[in-house]
N, C-alpha and C. Protein backbone atom coordinates (compact mmCIF):
# COMPACT_ATOMS: atom_id res chain seq x y z
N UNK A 1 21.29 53.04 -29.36
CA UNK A 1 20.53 54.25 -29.07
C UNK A 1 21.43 55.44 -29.32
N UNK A 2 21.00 56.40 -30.26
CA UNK A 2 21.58 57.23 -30.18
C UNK A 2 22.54 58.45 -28.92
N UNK A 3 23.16 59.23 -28.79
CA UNK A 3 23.89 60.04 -27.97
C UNK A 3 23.35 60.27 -27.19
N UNK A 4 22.01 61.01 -27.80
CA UNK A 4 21.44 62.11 -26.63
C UNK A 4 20.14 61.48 -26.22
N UNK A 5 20.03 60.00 -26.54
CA UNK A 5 19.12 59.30 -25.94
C UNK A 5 19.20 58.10 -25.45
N UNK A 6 18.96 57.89 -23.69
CA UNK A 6 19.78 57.14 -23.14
C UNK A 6 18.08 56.35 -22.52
N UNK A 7 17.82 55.15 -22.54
CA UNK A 7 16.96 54.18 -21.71
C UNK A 7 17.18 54.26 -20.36
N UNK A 8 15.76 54.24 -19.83
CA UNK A 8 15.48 54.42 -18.12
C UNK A 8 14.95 53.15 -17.65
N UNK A 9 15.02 52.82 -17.37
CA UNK A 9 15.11 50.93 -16.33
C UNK A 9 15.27 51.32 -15.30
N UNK A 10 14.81 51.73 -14.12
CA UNK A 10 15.14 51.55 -12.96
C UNK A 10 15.24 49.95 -12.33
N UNK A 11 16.38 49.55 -11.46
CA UNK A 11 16.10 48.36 -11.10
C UNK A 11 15.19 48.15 -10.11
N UNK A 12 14.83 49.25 -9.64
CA UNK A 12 13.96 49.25 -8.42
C UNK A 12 12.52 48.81 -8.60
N UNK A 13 12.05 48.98 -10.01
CA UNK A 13 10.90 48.53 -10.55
C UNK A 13 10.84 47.51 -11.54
N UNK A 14 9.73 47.14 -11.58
CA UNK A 14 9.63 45.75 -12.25
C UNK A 14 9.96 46.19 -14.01
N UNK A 15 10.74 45.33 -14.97
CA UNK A 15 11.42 44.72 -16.01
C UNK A 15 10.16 45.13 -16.39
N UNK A 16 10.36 45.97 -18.23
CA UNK A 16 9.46 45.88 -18.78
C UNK A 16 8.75 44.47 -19.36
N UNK A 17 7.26 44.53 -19.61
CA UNK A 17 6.72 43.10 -19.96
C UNK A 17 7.10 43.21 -21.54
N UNK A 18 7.43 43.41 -22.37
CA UNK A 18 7.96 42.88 -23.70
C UNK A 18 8.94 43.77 -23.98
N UNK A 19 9.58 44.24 -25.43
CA UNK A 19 10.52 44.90 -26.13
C UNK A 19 10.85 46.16 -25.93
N UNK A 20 10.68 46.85 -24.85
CA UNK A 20 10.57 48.45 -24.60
C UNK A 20 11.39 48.81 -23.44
N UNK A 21 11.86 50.25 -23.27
CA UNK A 21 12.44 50.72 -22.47
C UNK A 21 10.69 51.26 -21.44
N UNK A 22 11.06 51.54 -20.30
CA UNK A 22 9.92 51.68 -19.54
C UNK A 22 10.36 53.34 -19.67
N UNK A 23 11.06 54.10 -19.63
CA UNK A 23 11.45 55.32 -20.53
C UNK A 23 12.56 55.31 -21.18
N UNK A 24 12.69 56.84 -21.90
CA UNK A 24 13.96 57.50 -22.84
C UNK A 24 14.39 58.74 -22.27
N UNK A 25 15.71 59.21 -21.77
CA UNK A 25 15.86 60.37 -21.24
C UNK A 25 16.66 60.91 -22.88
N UNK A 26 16.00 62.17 -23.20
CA UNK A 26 16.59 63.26 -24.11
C UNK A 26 17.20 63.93 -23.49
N UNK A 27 19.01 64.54 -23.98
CA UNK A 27 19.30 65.55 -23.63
C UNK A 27 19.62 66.08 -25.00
N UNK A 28 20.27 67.27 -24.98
CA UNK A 28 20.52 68.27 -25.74
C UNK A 28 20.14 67.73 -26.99
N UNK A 29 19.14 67.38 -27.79
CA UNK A 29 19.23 67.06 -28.75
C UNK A 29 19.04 68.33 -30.47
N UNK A 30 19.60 67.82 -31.53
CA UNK A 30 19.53 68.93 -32.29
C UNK A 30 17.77 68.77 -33.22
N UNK A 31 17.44 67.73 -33.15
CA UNK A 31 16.14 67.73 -33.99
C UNK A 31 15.08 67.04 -33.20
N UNK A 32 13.97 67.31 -33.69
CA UNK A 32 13.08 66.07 -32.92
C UNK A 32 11.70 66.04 -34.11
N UNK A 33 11.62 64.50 -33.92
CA UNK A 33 10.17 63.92 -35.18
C UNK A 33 9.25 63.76 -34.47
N UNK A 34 7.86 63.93 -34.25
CA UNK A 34 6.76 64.06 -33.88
C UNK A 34 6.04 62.84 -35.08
N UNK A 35 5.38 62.01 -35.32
CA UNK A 35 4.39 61.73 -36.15
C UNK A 35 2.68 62.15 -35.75
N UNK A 36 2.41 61.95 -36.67
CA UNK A 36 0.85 61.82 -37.00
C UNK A 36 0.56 60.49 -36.02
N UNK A 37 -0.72 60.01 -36.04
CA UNK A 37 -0.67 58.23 -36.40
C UNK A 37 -0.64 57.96 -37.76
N UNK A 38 0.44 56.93 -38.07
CA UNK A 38 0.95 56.66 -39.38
C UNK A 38 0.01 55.38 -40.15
N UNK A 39 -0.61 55.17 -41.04
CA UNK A 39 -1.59 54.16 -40.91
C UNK A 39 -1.38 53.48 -42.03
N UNK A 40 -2.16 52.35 -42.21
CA UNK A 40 -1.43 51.14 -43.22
C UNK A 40 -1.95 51.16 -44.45
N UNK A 41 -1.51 52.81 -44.96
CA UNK A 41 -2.09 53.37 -46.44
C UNK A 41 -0.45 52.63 -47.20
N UNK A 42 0.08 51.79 -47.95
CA UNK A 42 0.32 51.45 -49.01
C UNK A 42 0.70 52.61 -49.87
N UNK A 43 1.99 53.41 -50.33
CA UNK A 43 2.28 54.31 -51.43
C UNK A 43 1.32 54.26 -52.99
N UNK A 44 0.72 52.66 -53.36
CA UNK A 44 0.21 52.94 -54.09
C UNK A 44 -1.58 53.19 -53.60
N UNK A 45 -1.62 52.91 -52.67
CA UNK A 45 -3.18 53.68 -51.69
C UNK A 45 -3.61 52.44 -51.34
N UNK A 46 -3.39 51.48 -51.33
CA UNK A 46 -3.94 50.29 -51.45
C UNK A 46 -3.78 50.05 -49.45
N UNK A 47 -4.45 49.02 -48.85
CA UNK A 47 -4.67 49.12 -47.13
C UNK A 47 -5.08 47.32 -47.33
N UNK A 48 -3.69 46.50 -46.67
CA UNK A 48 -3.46 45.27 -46.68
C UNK A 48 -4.92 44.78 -45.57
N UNK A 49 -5.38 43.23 -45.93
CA UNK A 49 -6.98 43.48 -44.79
C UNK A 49 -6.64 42.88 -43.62
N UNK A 50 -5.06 42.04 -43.20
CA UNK A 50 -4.23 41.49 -42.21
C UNK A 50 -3.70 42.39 -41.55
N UNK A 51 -4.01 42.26 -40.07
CA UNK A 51 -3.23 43.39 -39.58
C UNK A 51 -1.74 43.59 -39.14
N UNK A 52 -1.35 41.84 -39.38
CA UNK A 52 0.37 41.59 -39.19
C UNK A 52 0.78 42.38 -40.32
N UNK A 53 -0.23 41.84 -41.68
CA UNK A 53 0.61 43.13 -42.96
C UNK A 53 0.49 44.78 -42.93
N UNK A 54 -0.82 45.15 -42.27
CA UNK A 54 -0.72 46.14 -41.84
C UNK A 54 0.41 46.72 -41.41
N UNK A 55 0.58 46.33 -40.14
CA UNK A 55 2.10 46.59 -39.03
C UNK A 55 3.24 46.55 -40.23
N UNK A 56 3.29 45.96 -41.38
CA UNK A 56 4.56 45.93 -41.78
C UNK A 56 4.48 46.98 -42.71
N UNK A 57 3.28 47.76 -43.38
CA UNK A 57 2.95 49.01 -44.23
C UNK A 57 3.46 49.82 -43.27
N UNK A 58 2.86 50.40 -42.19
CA UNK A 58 3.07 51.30 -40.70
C UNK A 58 4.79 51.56 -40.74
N UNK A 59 5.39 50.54 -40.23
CA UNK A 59 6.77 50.56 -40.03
C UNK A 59 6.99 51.22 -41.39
N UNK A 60 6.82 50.50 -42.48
CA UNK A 60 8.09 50.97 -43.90
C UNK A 60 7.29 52.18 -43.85
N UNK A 61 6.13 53.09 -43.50
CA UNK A 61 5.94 54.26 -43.70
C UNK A 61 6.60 55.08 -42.60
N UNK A 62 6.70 54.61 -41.92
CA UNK A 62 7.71 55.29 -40.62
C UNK A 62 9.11 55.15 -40.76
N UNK A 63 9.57 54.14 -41.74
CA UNK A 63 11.10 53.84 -42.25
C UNK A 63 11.31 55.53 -43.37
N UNK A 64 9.90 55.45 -44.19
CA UNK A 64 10.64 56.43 -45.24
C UNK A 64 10.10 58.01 -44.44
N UNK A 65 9.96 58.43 -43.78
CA UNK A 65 9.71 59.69 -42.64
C UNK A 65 11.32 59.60 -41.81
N UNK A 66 11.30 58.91 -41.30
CA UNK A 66 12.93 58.82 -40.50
C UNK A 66 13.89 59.41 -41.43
N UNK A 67 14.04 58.31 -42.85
CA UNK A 67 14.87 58.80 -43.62
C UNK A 67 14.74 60.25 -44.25
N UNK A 68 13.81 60.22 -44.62
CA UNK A 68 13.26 61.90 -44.84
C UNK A 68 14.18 63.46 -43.83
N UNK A 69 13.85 62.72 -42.30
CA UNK A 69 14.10 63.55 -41.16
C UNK A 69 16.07 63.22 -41.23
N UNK A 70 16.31 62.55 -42.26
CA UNK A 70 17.93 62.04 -41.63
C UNK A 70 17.75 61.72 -40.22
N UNK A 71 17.17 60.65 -39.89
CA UNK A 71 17.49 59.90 -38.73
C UNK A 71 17.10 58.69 -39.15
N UNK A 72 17.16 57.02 -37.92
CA UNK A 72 16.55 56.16 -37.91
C UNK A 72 15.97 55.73 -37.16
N UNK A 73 15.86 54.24 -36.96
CA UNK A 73 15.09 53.62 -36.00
C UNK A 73 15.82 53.56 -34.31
N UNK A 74 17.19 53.97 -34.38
CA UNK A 74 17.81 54.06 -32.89
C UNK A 74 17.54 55.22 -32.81
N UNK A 75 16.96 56.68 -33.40
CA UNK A 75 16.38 57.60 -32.77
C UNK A 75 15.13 57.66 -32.11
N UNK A 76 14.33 56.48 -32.27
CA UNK A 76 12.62 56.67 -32.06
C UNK A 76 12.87 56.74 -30.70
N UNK A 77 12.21 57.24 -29.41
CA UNK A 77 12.86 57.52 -28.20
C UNK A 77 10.63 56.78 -27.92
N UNK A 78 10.34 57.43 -28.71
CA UNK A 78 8.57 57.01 -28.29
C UNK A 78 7.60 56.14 -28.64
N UNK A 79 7.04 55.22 -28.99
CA UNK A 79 6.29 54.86 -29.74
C UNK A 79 4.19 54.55 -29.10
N UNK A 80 3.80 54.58 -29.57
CA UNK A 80 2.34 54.51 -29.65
C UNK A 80 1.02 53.75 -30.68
N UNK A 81 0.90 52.57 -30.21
CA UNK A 81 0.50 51.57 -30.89
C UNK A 81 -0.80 51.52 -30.71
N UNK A 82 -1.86 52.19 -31.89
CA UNK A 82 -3.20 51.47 -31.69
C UNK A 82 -3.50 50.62 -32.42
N UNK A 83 -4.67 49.47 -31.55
CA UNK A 83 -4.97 48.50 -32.68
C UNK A 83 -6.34 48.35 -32.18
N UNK A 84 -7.08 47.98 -33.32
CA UNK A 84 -8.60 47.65 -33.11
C UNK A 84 -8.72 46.91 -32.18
N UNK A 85 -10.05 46.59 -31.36
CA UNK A 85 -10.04 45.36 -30.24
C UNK A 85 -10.32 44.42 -30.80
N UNK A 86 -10.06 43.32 -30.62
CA UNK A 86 -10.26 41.97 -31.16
C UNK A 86 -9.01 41.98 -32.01
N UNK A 87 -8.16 42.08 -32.64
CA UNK A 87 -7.28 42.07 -33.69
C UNK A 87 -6.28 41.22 -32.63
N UNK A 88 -5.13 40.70 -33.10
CA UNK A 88 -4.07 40.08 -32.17
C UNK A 88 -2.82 40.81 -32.63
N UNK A 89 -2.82 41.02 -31.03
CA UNK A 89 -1.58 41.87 -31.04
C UNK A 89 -0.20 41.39 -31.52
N UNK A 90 0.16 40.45 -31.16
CA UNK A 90 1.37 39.60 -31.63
C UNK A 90 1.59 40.21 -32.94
N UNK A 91 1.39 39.81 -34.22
CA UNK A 91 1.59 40.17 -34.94
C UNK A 91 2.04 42.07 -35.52
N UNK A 92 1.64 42.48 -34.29
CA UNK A 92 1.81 44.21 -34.40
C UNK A 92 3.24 44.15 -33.60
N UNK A 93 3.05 43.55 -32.54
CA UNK A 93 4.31 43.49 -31.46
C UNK A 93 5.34 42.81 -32.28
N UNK A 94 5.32 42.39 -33.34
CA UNK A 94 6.74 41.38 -33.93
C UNK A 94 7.45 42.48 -35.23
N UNK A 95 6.25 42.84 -35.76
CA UNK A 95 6.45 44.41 -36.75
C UNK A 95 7.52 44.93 -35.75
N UNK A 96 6.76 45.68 -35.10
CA UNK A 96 7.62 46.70 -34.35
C UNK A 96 9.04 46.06 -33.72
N UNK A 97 8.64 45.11 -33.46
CA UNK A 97 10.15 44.49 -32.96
C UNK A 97 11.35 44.15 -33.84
N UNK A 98 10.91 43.94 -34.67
CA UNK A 98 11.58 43.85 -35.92
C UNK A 98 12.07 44.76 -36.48
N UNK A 99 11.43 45.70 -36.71
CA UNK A 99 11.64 47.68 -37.09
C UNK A 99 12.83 47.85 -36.14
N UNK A 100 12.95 47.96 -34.80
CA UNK A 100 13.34 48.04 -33.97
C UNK A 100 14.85 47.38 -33.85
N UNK A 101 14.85 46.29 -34.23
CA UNK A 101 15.95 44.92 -33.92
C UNK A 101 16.26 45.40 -32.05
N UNK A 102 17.35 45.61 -32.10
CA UNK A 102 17.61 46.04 -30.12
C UNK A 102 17.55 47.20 -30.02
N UNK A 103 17.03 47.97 -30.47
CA UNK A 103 17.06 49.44 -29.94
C UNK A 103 15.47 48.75 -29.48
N UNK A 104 15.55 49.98 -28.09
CA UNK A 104 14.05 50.37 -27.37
C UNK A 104 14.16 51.03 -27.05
N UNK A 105 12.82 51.41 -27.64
CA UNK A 105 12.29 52.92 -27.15
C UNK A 105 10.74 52.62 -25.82
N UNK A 106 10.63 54.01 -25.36
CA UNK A 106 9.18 53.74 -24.46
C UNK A 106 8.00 53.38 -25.41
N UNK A 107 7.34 52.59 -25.14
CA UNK A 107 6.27 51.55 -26.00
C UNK A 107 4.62 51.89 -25.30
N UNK A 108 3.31 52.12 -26.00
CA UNK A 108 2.40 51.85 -25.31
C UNK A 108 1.46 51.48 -26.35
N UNK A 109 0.91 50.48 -25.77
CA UNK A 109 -0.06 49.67 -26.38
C UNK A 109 -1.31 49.92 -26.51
N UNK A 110 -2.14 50.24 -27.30
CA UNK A 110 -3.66 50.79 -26.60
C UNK A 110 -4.69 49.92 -27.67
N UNK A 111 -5.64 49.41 -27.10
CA UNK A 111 -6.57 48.91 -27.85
C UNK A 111 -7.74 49.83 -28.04
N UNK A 112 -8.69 49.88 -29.48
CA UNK A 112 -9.45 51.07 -29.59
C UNK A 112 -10.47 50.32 -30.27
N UNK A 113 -11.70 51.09 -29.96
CA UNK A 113 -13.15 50.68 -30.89
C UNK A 113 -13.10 50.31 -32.49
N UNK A 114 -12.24 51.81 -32.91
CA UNK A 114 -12.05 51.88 -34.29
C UNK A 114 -11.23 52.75 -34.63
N UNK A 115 -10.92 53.02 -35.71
CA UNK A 115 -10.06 53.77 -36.09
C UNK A 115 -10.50 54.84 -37.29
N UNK A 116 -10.43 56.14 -37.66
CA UNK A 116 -10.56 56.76 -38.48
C UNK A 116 -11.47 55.94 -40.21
N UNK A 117 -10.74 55.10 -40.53
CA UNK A 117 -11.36 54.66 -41.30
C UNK A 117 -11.49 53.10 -41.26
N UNK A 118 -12.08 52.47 -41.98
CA UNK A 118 -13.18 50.77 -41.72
C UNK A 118 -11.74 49.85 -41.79
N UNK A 119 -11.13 50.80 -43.02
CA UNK A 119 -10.45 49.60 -42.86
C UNK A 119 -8.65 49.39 -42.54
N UNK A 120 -8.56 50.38 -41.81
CA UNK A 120 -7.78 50.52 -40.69
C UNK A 120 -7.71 50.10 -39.69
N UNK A 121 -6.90 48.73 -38.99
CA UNK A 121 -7.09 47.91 -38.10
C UNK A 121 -6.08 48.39 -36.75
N UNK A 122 -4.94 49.03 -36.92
CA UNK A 122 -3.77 49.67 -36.46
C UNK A 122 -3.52 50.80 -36.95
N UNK A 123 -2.95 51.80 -35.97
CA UNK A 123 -1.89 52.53 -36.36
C UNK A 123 -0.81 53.09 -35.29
N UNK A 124 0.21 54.00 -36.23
CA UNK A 124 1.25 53.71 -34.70
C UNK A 124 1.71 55.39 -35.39
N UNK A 125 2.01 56.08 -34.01
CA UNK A 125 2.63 57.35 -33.98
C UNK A 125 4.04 57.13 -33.00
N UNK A 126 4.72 58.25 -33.59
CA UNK A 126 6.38 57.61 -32.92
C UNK A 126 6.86 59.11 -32.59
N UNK A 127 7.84 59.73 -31.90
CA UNK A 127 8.26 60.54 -31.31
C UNK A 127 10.04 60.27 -31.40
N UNK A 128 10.86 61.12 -32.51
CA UNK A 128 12.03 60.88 -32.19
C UNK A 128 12.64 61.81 -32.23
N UNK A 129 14.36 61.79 -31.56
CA UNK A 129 15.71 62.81 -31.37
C UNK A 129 16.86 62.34 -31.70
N UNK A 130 17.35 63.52 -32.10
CA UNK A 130 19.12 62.73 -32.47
C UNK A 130 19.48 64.51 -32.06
């Protein structure tokens, strides 16, 4: 995790249930990334119809934004995961974990009706500092 972003665990409360910090404290930091929701548009436009491949479009579009911002994946301090209902999450949760390797950031999961377009099964917006 970067300097100016340190993981909040209290022991007093219960262990997050999967890969996440339950928060991120920012201090002084010099930049900060905001996303959109980032969605599983493909550079050549193309939108995989799996939503494990999805999750892996999402991430590498959130890989080349980081790099863009000169930061990486130990800056993401936020993340925000929608996925259609019915879809299985696992496969979104292993993306991201993977993106991730041991850095954690605060994580939330949300299941949704639909998404902007049909065939958009996920998408994920991220919040980072360095």
């Amino acid at each position: 995790m970067s300097s100016v972003n340190r993981q909040i665990n209290p022991s007093s409360i219960a262990a997050p249930a999967a890969n996440y910090a339950h928060a991120v404290l920012t201090v002084a930091p010099e930049r900060w990334l905001h996303t959109s929701g980032v969605v599983p548009t493909a550079p050549d436009g193309t939108t995989p119809d799996e939503v494990g491949e999805q999750a892996v479009v999402v991430w590498r579009n959130i890989a080349a934004m980081l790099v863009d911002a000169e930061m990486g994946a130990d800056d993401i301090v936020s993340v925000t995961t929608y996925v259609v209902a019915g879809e299985p999450l696992a496969p979104v949760m292993a993306a991201r974990d993977a993106f991730l390797g041991e850095h954690r950031a605060a994580s939330t999961l949300v299941t949704v009706p639909e998404l902007a377009q049909p065939q958009w099964r996920m998408e994920v917006a991220i919040v980072a500092a360095r």
